[in-house]
C-alpha atoms as a PDB file:
ATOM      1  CA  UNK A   1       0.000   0.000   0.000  1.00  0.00           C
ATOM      2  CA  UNK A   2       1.851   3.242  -0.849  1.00  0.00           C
ATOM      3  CA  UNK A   3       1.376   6.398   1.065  1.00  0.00           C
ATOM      4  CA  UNK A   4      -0.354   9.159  -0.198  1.00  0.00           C
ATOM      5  CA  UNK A   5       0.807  12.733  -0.269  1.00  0.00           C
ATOM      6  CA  UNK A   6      -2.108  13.461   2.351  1.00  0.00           C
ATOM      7  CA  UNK A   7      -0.567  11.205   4.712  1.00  0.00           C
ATOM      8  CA  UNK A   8       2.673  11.920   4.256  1.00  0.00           C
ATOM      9  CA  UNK A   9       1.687  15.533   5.226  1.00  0.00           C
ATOM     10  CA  UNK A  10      -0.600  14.324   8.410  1.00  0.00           C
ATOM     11  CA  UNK A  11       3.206  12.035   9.119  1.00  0.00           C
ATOM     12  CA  UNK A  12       5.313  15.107   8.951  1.00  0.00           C
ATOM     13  CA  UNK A  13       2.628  17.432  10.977  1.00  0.00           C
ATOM     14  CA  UNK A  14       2.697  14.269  13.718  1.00  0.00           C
ATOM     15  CA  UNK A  15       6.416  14.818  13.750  1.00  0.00           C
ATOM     16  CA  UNK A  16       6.429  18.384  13.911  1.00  0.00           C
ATOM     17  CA  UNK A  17       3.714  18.239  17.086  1.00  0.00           C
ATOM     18  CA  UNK A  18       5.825  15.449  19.036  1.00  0.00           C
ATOM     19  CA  UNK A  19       9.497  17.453  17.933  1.00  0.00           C
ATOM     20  CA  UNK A  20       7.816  20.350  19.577  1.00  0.00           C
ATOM     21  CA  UNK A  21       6.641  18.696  22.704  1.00  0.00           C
ATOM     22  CA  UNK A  22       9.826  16.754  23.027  1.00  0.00           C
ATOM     23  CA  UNK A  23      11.471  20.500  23.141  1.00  0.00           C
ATOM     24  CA  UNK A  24       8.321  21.870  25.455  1.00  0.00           C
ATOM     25  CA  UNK A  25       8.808  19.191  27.548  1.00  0.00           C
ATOM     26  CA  UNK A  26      12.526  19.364  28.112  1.00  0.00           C
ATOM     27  CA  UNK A  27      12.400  23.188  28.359  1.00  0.00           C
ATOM     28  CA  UNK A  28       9.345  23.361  30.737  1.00  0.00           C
ATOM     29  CA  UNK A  29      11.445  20.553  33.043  1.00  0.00           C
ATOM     30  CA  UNK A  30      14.459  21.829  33.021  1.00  0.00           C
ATOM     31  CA  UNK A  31      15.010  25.586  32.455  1.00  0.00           C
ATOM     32  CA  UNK A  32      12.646  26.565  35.350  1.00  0.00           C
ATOM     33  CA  UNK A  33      14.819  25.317  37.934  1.00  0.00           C
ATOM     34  CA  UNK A  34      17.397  28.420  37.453  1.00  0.00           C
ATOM     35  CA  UNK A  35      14.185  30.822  37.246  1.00  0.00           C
ATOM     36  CA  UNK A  36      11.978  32.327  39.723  1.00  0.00           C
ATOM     37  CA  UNK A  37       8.118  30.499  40.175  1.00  0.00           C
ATOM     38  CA  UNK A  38       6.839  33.828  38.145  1.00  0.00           C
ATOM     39  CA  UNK A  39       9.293  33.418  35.278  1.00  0.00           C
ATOM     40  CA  UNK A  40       9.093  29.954  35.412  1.00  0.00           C
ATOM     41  CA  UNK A  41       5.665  30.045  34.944  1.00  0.00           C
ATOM     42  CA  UNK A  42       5.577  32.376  32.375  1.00  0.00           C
ATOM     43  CA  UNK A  43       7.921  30.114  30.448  1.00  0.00           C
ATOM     44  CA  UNK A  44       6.335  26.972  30.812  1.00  0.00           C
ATOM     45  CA  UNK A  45       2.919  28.838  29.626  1.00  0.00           C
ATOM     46  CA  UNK A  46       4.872  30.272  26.823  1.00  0.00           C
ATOM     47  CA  UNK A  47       6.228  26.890  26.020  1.00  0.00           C
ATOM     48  CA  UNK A  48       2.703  24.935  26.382  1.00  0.00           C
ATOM     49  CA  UNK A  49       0.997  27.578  23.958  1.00  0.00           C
ATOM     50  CA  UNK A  50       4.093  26.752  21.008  1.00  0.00           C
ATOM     51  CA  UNK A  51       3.482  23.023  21.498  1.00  0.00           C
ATOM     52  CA  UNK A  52      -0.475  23.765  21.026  1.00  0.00           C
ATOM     53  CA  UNK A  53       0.367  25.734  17.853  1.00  0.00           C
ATOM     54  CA  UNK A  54       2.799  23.250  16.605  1.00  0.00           C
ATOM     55  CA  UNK A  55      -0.266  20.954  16.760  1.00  0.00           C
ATOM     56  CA  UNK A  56      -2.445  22.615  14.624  1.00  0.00           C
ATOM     57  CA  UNK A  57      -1.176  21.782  11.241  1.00  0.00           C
ATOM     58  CA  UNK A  58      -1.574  18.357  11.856  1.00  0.00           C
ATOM     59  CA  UNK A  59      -5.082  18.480  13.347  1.00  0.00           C
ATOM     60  CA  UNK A  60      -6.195  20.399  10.474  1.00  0.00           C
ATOM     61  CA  UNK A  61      -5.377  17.951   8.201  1.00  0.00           C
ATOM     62  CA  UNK A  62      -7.401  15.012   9.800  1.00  0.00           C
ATOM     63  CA  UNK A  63     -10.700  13.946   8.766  1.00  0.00           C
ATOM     64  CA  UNK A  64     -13.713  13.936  10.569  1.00  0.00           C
ATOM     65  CA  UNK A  65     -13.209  10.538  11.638  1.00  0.00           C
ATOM     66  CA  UNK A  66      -9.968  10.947  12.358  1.00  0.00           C
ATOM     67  CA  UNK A  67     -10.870  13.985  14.552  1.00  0.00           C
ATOM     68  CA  UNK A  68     -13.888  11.917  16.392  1.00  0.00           C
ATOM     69  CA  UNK A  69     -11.618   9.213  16.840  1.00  0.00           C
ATOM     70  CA  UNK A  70      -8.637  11.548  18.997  1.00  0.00           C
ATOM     71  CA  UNK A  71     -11.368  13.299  20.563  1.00  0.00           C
ATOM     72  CA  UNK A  72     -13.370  10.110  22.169  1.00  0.00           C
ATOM     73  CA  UNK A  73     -10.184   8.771  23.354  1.00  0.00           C
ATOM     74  CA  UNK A  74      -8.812  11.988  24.543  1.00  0.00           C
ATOM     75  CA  UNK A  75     -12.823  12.018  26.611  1.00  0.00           C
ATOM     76  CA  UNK A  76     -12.893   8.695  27.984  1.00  0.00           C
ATOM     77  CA  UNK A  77      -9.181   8.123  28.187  1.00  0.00           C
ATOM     78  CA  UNK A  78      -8.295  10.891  29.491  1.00  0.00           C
ATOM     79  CA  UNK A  79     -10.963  10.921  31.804  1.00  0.00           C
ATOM     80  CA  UNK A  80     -10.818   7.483  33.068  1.00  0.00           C
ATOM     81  CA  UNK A  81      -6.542   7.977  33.387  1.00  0.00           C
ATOM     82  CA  UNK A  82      -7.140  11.464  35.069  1.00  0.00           C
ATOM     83  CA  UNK A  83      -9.384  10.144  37.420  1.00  0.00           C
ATOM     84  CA  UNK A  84      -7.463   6.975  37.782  1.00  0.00           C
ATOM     85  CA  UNK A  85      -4.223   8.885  38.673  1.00  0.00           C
ATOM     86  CA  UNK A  86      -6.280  10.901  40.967  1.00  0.00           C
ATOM     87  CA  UNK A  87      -7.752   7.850  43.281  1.00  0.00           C
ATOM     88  CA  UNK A  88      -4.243   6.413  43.187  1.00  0.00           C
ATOM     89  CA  UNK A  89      -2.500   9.674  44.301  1.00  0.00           C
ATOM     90  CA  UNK A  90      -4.890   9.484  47.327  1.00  0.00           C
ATOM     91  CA  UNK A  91      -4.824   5.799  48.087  1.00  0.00           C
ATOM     92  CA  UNK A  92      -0.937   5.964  48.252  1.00  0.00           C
ATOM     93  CA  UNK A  93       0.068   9.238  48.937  1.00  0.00           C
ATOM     94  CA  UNK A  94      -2.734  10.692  51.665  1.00  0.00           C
ATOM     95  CA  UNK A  95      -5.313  13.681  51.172  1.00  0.00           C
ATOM     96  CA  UNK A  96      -2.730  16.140  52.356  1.00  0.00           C
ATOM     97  CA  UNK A  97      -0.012  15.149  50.326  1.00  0.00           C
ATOM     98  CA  UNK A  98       1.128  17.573  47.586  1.00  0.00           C
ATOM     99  CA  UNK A  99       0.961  14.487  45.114  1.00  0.00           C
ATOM    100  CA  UNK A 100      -2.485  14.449  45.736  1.00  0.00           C
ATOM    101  CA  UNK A 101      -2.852  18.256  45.504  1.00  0.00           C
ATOM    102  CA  UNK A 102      -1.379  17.786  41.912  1.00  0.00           C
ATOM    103  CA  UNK A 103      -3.335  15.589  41.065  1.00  0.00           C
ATOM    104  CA  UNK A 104      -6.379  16.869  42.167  1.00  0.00           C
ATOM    105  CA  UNK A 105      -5.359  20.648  40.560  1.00  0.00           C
ATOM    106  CA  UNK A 106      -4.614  18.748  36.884  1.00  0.00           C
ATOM    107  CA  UNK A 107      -7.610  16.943  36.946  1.00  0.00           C
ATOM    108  CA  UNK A 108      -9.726  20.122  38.057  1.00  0.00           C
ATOM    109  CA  UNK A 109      -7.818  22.085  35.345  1.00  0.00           C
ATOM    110  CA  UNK A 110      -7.893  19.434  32.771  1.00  0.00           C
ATOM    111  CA  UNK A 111     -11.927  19.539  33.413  1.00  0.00           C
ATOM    112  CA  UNK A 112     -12.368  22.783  33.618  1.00  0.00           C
ATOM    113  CA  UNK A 113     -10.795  22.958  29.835  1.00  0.00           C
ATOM    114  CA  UNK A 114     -13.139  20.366  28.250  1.00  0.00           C
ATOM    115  CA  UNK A 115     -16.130  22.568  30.017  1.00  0.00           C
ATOM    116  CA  UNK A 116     -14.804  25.695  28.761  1.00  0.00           C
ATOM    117  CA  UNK A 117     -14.444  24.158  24.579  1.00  0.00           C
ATOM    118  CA  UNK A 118     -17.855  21.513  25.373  1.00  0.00           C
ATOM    119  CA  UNK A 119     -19.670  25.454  26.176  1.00  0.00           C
ATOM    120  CA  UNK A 120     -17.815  27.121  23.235  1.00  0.00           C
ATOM    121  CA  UNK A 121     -18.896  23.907  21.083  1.00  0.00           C
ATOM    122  CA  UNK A 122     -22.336  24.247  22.432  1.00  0.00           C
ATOM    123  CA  UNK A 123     -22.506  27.600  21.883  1.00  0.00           C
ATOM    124  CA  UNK A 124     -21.483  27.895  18.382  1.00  0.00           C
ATOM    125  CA  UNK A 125     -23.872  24.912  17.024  1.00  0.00           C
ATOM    126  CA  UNK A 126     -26.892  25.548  19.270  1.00  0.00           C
ATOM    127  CA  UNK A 127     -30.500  25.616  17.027  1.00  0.00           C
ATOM    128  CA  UNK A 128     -31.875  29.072  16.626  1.00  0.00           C
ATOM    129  CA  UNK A 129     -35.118  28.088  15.963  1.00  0.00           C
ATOM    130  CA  UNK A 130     -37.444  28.209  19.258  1.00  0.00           C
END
């Protein structure tokens, strides 16, 4: 089966997005420790949004079913693993550990985000008929 110039972009987009978390990753682990929190944070923010961007190009050039397929296993993945991580942090670590305040703050965020785009979502493709 030979590979069509479609996927061969969607390929080199997919490297792109995992070259620039690789970076992200490295630079949001490692160059924070010689920064202040405030700096740091700024960076790793900074860094997060270029990985996002870096991204794009490859979402773009999925297909719907490609797309539904990412985004019900990002849902109930995600979900189930945040959650997951969550009763584990507190099983083995204790309620007032900061693993379990980690935890708990990444699986609040992560929530909050998929409320935030399921409202925009809503939002944008609500009926105007009533």
């Amino acid at each position: 089966m030979a590979i069509t110039a479609r996927q061969w972009k969607i390929g080199i987009a997919a490297i792109g997005a995992i070259s620039a978390a690789t970076i992200g990753g490295f630079l949001i682990g490692v160059i924070p420790r010689y920064l202040t929190p405030t700096w740091g944070g700024v960076l790793a923010t900074t860094v997060l949004i270029g990985v996002f961007l870096a991204s794009l190009p490859r979402w773009h050039r999925l297909d719907h079913m490609q797309r539904d397929s990412r985004l019900v296993s990002w849902y109930w993945g995600g979900g189930f693993g945040g959650g997951l991580g969550l009763v584990l942090a507190l099983m083995f670590a204790g309620f007032r550990s900061p693993l379990f305040a980690g935890a708990a703050l990444i699986w609040l965020l992560q929530f909050t985000g998929y409320a935030l785009a399921r409202l925009r979502w809503w939002l944008a493709h609500r009926s105007e008929a009533g």
